[in-house]
Protein backbone atom coordinates (compact mmCIF):
# COMPACT_ATOMS: atom_id res chain seq x y z
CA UNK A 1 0.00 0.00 0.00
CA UNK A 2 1.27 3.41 -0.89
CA UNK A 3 2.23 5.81 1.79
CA UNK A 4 0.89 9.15 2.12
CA UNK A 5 1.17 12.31 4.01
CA UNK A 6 -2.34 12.60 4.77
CA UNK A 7 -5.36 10.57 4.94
CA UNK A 8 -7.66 13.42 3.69
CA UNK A 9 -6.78 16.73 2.42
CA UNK A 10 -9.21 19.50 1.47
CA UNK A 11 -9.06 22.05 -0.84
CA UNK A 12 -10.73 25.07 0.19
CA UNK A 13 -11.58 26.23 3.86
CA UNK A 14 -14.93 27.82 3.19
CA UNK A 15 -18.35 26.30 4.90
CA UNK A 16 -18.02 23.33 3.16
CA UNK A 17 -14.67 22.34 3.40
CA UNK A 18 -13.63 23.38 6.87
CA UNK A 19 -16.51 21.17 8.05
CA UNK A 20 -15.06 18.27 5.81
CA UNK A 21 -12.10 18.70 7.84
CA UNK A 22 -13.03 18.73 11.12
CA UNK A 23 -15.59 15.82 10.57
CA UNK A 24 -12.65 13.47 9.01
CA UNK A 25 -10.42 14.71 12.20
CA UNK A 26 -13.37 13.62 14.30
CA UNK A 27 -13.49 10.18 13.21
CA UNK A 28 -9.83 9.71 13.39
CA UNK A 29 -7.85 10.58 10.46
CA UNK A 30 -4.90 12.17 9.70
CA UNK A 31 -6.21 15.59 7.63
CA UNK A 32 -4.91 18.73 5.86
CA UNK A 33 -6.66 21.67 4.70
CA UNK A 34 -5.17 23.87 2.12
CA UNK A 35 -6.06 27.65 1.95
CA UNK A 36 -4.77 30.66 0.45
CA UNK A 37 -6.75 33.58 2.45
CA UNK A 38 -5.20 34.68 5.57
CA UNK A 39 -8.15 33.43 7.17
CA UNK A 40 -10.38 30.46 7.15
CA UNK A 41 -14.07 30.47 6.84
CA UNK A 42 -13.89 30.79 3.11
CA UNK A 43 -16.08 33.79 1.42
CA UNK A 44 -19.36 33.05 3.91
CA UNK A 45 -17.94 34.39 7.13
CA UNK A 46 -14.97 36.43 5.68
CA UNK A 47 -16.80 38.69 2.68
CA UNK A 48 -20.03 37.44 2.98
CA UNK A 49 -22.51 35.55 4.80
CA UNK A 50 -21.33 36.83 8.28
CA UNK A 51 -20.77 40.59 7.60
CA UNK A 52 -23.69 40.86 5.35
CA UNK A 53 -25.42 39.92 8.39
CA UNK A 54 -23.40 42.14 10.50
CA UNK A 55 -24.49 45.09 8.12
CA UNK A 56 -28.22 43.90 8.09
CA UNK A 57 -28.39 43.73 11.94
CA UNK A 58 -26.64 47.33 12.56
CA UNK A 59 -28.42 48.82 9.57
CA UNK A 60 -31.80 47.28 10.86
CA UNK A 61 -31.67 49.29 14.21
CA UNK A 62 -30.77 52.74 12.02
CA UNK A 63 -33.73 52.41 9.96
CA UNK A 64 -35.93 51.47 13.24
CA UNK A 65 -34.77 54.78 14.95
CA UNK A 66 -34.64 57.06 11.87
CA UNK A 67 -38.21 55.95 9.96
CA UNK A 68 -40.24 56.20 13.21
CA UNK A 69 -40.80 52.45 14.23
CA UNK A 70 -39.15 53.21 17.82
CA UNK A 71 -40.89 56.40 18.71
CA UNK A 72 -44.33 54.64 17.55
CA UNK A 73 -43.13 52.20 20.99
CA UNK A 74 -42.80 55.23 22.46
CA UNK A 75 -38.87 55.49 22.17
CA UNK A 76 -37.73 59.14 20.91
CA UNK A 77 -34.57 58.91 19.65
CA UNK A 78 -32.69 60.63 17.24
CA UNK A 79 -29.96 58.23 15.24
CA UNK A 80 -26.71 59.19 14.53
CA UNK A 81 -24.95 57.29 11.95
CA UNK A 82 -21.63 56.33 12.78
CA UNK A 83 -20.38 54.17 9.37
CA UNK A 84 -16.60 53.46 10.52
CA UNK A 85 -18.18 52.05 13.83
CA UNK A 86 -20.43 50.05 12.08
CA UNK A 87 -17.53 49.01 9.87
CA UNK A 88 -15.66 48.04 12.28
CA UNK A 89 -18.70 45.60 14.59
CA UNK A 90 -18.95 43.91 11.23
CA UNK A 91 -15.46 43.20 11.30
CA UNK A 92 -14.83 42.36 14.26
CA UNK A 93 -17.95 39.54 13.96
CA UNK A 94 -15.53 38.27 11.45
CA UNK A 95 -12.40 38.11 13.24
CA UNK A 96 -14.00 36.22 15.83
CA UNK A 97 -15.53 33.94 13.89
CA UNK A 98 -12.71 33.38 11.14
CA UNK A 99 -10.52 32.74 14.42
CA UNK A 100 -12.59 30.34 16.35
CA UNK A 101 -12.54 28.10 12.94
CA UNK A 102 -8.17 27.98 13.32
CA UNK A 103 -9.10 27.05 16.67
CA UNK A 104 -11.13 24.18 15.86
CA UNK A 105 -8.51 23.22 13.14
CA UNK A 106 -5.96 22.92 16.48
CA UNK A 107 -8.12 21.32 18.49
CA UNK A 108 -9.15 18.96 15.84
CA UNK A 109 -5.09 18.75 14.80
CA UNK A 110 -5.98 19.30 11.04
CA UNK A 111 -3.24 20.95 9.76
CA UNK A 112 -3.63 24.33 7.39
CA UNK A 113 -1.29 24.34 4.72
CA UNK A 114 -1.44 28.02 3.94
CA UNK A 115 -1.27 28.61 -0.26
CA UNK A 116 -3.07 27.62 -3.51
CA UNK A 117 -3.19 24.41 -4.41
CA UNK A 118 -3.22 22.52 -7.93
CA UNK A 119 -2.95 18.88 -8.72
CA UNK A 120 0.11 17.57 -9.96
CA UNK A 121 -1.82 13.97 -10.06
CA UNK A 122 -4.53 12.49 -8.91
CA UNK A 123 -3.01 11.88 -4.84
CA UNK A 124 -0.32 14.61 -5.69
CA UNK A 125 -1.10 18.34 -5.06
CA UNK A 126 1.02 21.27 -5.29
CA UNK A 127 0.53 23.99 -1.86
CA UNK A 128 2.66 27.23 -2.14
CA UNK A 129 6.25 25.42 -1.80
CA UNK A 130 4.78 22.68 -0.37
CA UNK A 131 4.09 19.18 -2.36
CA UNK A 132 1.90 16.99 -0.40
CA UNK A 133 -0.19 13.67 -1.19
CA UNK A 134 -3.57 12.35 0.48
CA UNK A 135 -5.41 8.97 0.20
CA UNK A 136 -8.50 11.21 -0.04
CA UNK A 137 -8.72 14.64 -1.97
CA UNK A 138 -12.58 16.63 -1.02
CA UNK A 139 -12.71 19.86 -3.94
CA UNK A 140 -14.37 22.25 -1.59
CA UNK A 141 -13.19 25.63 -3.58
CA UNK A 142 -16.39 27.64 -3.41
CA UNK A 143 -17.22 30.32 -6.07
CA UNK A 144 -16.84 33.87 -7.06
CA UNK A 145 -18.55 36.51 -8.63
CA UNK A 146 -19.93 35.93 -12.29
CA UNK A 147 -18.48 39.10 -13.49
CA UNK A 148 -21.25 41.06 -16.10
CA UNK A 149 -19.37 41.36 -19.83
CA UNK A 150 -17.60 44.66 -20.62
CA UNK A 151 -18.40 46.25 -17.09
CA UNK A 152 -15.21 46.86 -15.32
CA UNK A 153 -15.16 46.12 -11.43
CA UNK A 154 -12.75 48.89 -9.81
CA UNK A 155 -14.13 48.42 -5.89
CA UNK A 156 -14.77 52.11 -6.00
CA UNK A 157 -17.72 53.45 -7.97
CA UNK A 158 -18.66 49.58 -9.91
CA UNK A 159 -18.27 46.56 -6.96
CA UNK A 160 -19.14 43.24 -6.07
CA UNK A 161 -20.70 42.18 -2.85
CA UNK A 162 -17.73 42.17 -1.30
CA UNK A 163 -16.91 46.54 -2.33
CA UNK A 164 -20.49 46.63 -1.50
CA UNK A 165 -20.05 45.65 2.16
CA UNK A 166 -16.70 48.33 2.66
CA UNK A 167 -18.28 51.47 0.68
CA UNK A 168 -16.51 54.04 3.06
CA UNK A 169 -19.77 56.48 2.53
CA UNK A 170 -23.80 56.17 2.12
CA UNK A 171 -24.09 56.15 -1.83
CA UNK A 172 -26.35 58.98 -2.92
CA UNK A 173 -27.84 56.60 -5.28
CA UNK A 174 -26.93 52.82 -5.51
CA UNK A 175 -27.76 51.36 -8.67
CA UNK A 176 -28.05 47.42 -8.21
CA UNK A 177 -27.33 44.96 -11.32
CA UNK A 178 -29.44 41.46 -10.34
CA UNK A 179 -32.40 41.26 -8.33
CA UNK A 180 -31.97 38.09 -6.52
CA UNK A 181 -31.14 37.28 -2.74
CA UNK A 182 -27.18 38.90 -2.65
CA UNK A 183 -28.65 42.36 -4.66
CA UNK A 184 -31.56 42.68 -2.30
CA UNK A 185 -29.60 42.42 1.31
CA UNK A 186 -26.92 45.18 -0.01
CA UNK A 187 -29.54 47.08 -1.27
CA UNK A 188 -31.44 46.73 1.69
CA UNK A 189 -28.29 47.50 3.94
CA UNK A 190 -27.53 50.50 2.07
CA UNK A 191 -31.32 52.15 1.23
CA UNK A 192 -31.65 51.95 5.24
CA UNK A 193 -28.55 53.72 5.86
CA UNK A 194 -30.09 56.69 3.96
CA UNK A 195 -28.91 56.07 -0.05
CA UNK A 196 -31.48 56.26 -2.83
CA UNK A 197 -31.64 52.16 -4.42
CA UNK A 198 -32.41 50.84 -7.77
CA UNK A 199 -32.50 47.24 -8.23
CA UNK A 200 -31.92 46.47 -12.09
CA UNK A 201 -33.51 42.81 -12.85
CA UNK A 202 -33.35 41.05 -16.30
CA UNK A 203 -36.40 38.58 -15.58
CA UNK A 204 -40.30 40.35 -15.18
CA UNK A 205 -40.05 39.91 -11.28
CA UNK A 206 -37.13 39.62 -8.31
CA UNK A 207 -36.21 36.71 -6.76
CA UNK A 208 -35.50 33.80 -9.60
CA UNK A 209 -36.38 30.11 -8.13
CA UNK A 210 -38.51 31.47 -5.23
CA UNK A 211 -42.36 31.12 -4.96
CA UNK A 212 -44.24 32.83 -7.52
CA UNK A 213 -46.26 34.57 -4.56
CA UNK A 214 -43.43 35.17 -2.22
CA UNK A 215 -41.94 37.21 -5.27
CA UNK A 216 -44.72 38.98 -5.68
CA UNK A 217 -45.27 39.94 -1.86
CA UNK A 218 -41.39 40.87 -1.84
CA UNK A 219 -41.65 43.13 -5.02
CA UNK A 220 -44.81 45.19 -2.90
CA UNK A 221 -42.80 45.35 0.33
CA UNK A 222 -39.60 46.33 -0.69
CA UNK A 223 -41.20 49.03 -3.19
CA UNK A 224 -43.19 50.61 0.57
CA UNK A 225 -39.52 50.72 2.12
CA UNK A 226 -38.32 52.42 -0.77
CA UNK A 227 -36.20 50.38 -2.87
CA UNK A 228 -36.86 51.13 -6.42
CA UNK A 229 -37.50 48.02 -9.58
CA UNK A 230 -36.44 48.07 -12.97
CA UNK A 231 -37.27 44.49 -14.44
CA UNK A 232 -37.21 43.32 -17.53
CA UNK A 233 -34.32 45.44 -18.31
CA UNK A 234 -31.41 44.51 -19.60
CA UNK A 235 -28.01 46.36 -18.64
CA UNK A 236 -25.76 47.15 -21.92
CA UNK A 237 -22.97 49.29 -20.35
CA UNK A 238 -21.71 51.00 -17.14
CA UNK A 239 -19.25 54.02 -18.07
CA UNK A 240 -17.54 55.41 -14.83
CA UNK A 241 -16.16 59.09 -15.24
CA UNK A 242 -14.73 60.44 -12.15
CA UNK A 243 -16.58 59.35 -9.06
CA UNK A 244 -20.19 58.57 -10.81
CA UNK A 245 -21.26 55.89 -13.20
CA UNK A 246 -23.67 56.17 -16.24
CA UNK A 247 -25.60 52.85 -16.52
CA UNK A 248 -27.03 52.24 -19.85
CA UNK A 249 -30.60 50.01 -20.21
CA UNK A 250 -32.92 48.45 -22.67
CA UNK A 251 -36.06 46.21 -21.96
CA UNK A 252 -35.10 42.64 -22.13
CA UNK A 253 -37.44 42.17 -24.90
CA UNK A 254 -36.38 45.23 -26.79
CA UNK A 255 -37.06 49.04 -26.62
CA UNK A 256 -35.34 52.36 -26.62
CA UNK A 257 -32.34 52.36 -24.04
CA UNK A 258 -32.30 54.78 -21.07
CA UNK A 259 -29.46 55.89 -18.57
CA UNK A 260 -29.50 55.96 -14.64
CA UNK A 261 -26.61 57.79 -12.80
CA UNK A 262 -25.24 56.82 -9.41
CA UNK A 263 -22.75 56.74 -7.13
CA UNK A 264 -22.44 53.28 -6.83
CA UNK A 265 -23.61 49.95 -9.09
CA UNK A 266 -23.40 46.71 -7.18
CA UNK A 267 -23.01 43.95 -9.85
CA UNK A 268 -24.99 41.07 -8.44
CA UNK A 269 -26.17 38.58 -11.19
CA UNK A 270 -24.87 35.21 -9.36
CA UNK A 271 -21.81 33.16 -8.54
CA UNK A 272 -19.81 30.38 -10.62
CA UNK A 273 -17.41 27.91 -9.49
CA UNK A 274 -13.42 28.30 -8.72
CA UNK A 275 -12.22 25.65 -10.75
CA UNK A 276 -9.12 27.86 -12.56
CA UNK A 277 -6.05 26.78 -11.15
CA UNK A 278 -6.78 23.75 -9.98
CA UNK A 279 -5.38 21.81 -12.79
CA UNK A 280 -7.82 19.64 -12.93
CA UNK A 281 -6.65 17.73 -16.05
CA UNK A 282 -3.56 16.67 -14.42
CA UNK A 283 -5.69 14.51 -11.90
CA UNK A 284 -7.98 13.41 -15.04
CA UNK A 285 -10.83 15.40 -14.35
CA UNK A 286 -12.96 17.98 -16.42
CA UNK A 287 -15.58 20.01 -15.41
CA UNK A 288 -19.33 20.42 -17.22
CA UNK A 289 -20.47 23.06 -19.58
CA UNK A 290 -21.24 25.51 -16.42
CA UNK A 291 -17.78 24.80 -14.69
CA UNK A 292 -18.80 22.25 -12.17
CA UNK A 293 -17.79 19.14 -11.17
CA UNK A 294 -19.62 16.38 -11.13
CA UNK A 295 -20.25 13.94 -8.54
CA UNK A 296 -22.52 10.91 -7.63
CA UNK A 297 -24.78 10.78 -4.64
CA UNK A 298 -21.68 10.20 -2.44
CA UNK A 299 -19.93 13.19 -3.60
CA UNK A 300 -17.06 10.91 -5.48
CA UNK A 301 -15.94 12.35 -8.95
CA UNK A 302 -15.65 10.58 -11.73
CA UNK A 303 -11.85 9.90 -10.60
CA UNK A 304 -11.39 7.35 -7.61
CA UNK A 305 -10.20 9.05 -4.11
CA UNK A 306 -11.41 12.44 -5.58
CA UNK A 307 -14.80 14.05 -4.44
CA UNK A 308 -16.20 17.14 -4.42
CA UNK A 309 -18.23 19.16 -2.73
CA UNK A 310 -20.36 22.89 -2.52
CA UNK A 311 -20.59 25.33 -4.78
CA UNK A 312 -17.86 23.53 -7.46
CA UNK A 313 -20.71 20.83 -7.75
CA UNK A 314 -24.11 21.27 -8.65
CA UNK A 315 -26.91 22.65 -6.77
CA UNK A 316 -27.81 26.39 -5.14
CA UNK A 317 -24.79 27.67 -3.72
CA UNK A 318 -25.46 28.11 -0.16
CA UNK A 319 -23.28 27.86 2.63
CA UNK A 320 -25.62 25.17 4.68
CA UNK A 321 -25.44 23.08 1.61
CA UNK A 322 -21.83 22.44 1.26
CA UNK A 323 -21.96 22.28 5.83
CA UNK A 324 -23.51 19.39 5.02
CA UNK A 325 -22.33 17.82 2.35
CA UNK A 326 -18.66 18.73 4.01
CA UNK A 327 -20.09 16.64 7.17
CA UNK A 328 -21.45 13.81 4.59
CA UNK A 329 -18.08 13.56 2.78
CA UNK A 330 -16.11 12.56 5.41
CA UNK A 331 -18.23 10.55 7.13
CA UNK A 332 -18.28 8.37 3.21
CA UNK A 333 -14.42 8.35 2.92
CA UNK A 334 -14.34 7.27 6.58
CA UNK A 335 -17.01 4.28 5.64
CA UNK A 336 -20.01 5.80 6.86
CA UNK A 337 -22.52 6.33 5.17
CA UNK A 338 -23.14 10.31 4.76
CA UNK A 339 -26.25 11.63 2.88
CA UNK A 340 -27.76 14.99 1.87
CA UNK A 341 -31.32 15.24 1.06
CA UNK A 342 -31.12 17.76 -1.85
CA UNK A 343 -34.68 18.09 -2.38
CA UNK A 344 -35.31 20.43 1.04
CA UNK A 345 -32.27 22.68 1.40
CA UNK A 346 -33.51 25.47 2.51
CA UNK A 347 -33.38 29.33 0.97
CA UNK A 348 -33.32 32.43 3.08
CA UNK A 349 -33.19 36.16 2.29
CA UNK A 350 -32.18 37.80 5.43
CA UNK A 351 -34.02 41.20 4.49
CA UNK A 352 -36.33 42.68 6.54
CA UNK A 353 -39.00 40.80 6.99
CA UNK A 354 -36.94 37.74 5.86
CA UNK A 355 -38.08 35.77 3.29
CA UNK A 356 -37.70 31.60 3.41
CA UNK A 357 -38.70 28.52 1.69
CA UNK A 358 -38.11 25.02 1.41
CA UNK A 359 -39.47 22.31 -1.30
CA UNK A 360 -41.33 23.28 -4.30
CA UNK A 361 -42.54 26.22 -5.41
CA UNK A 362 -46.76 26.17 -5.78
CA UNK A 363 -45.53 26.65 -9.83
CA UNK A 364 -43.29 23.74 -9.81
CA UNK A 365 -45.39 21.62 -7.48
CA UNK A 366 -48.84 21.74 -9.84
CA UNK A 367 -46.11 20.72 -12.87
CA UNK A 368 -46.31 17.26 -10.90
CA UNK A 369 -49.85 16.93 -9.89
CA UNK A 370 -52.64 17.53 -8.34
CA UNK A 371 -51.85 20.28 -4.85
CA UNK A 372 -53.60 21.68 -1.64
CA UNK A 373 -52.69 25.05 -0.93
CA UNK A 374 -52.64 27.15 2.75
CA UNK A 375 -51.95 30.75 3.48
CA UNK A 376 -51.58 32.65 6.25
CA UNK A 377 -51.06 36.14 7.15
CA UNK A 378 -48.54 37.64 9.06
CA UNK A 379 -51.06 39.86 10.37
CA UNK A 380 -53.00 37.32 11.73
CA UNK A 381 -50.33 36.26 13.95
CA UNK A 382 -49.87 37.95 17.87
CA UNK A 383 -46.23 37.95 18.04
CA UNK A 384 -45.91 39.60 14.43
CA UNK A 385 -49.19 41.59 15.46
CA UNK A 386 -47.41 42.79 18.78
CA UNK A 387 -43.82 43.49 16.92
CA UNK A 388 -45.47 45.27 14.25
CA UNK A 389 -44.35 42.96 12.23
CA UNK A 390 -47.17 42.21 10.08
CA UNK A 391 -46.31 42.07 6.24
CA UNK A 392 -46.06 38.74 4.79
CA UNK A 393 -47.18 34.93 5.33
CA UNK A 394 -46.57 31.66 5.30
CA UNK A 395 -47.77 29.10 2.46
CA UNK A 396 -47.73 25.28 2.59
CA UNK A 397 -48.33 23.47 -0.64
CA UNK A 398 -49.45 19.50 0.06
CA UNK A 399 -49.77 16.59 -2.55
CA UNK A 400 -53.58 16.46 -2.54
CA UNK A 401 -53.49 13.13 -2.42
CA UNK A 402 -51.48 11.88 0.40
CA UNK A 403 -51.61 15.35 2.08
CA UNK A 404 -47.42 15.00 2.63
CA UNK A 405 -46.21 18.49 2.37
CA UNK A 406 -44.05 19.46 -0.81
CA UNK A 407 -42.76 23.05 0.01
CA UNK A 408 -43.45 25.77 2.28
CA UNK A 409 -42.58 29.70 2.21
CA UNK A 410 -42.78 32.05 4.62
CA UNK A 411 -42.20 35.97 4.22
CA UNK A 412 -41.85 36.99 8.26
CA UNK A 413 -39.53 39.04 10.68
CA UNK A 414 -37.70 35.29 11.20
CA UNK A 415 -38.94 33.43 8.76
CA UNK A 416 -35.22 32.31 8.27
CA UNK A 417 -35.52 30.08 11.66
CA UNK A 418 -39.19 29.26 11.59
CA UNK A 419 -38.06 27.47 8.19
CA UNK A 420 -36.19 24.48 10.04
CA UNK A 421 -39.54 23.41 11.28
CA UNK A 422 -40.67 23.00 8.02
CA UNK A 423 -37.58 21.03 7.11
CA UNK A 424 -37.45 19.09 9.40
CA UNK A 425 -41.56 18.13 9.13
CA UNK A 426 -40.78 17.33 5.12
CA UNK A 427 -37.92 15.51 5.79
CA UNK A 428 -39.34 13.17 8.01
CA UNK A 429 -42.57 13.01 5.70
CA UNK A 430 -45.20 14.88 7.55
CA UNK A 431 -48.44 15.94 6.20
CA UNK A 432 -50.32 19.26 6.55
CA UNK A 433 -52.40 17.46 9.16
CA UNK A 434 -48.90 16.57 11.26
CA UNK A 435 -48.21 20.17 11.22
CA UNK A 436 -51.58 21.70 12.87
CA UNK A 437 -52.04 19.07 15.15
CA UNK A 438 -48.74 19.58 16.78
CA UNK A 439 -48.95 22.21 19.45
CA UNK A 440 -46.77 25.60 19.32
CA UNK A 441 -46.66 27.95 21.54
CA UNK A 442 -47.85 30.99 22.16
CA UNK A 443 -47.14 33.68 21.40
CA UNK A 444 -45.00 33.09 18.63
CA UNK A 445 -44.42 33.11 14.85
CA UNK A 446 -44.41 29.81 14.59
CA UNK A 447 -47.56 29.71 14.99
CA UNK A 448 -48.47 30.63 11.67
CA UNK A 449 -47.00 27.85 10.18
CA UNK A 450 -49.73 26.05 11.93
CA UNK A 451 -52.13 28.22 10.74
CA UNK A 452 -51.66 27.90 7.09
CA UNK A 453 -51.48 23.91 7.62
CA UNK A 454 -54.81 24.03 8.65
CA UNK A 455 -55.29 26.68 5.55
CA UNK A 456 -54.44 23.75 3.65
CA UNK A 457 -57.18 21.13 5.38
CA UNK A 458 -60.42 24.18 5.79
CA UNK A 459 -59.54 27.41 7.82
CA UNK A 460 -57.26 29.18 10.05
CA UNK A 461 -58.42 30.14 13.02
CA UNK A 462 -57.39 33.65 13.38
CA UNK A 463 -58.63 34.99 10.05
């Protein structure tokens, strides 16, 4: 038997494969994780995920205290925006977090070989200097930007989300390319912290993949906070001339072109794999026509001791995903048996009120048969009721058949964590009836997801 230096070693320290390392150290082998940022975590909780919510959280209590919300709880209070403070709580939610994942890496001995690595064959990889070789190799790379042809990012006046979470001043006017779950928290960060927003969408409505209602519902809401839609518009150019941009449109379908100015444009049209580099072809492998890699349902590539995992695979890049499919890999190379259910990952948009879902869509779910559908309103709820918190719903879509529940969406204050209950329900196969006849308590939001279950079977109570 060959000898080798590890037992596993991951590429890529992000959600996905940090987990994948920790997990193999937990069930006893010798592991390596290669990374090239100066800190782990990957883009979730270094330029993304984690400061995005940092921003959201800070920006949420501005808006609270400058539109009125407080002093209608009878708390008078005149904000004071302090930016480099806010800055710097986002940052420091990053160092803490970034850090406690080294820690883990100690505690868990996996070692982090710090520099890119590329294959040299398929148990041979290259890391900075360093030339190491595994048993086991897990792809966990992640995914960048998907950069929009012929518009130049500078980090100044054009960004990404990651320029979009350091802009040193409120924008004026912040034009936003993409309307889908990354465009809509930076434009909601940055509309609450006093700038002017203009979401820019290709497709008739916001929100691609999401319910056809939720999108709806969203597109209403956001437009009462303030946040301006252009869909079915196409961008053709961006020209940037001193510290402003001139952002060229035409309908989607065709039309005469028109030009916003802003301070700002946030390209957000989506992510694509990190795959360059790699050298792929030197371990025998090739990626699909989108730049993924493909696996099988254990997450092995088509080359033996390879696998892959998160966003260089397919599936919605989400950070949760490749969590578990980081805790599922190593559990399969250690002889387990690891599974993820890809059929109920759940979505969040961690706006305000958030916006969830998990399973089909009521479009997608009628494509396959015969449905149930229950809705609920927010406003029908006590907790949401006492918060003022009442925009939204929930919606659970059964098989009218068998009654088991194929998707639900919610549009609440915390819609985000009342969506593991739903999860959890369809993973385990529960019906609409399951759901209302299990007590919640009271007050809380919850509760509405109890509501529209019995939406589904007659009537709610509370409406």
């Amino acid at each position: 038997m060959a000898d080798y230096d590890f037992d596993v070693l991951v590429i890529g320290a992000g959600p996905g494969g940090y987990v994948a390392a920790i997990r193999a150290a937990q069930l006893g082998l010798n592991v390596a994780c290669a990374e090239s940022r100066e800190t782990l975590g990957g883009t979730c909780l270094n330029v993304g995920c984690i400061p995005s919510k940092a921003m959201l959280h800070a920006s949420e209590y501005f808006d609270a205290a400058a539109n009125g919300a407080m002093a209608k709880m009878g708390i008078k209070v005149t904000p004071e925006l302090d930016l480099d403070a806010m800055h710097a709580q986002r940052l420091d939610a990053v160092k803490g977090l970034t850090g406690g994942i080294e820690f883990l890496f100690k505690k868990n001995k996996v070692e982090w070989l710090k520099g890119r690595a590329a294959f040299v064959d398929a148990t041979t990889v290259q890391v900075g200097d360093r030339t190491v070789t595994a048993k086991d190799i897990v792809i966990a790379t992640g995914s960048s930007v998907t950069p929009l042809p012929s518009v130049e990012i500078d980090q100044k006046v054009v960004v990404d989300s990651t320029g979009a979470l350091e802009l040193p001043k409120v924008p004026e006017h912040l034009v936003v390319i993409g309307g889908g779950v990354i465009g809509l928290e930076m434009g909601s960060i940055w509309r609450r912290l006093g700038a002017k927003v203009t979401v820019v969408e290709y497709l008739d409505q916001i929100l691609p993949g999401f319910d056809g209602d939720v999108r709806k519902e969203a597109a209403k809401i956001f437009k009462k906070q303030g946040i301006e839609f252009k869909t079915g518009m196409k961008v053709t150019g961006v020209a940037v001339s001193g510290d402003k941009a001139t952002i060229t449109l035409e309908p989607a379908k065709g039309g005469e072109a028109q030009t916003i100015e802003a301070d700002n444009v946030l390209v957000s049209i989506g992510r694509r794999p990190n795959t360059d580099g790699l050298a792929l072809d030197k371990a025998g492998l090739k990626t699909n026509d989108r730049g993924q890699i493909e696996t099988d349902h254990d997450f092995a590539t088509s080359v033996d001791g390879i696998w892959a995992i998160g966003d260089v695979v397919p599936g919605p890049m989400l950070a949760h995903k490749a969590e578990d499919e980081g805790i599922a890999v190593a559990e399969n190379i250690a002889g387990q048996t690891g599974i993820v259910n890809h059929d109920l990952i759940p979505s969040v948009v961690y706006t305000f009120p958030e916006i969830a879902g998990v399973g089909l869509t009521e479009e997608a779910a009628k494509e396959r048969g015969e449905i149930n559908v229950g809705k609920f309103p927010m406003a029908g709820n006590s907790r949401a009721k006492t918060n003022h918190e009442d925009g939204g719903f929930v919606k659970i879509i059964s098989d009218a058949k068998t009654d088991r529940v194929l998707g639900v969406w919610a549009i609440a204050s915390v819609a985000g964590t009342m969506i593991a209950q739903a999860t959890q329900a369809m993973e385990f196969g529960a019906t609409s009836e399951d759901i209302a006849y299990t007590c919640h308590a009271h007050p809380t939001h919850s509760e509405a997801i109890k509501e529209a279950a019995m939406a589904v079977r007659g009537k709610p109570i509370h409406v």
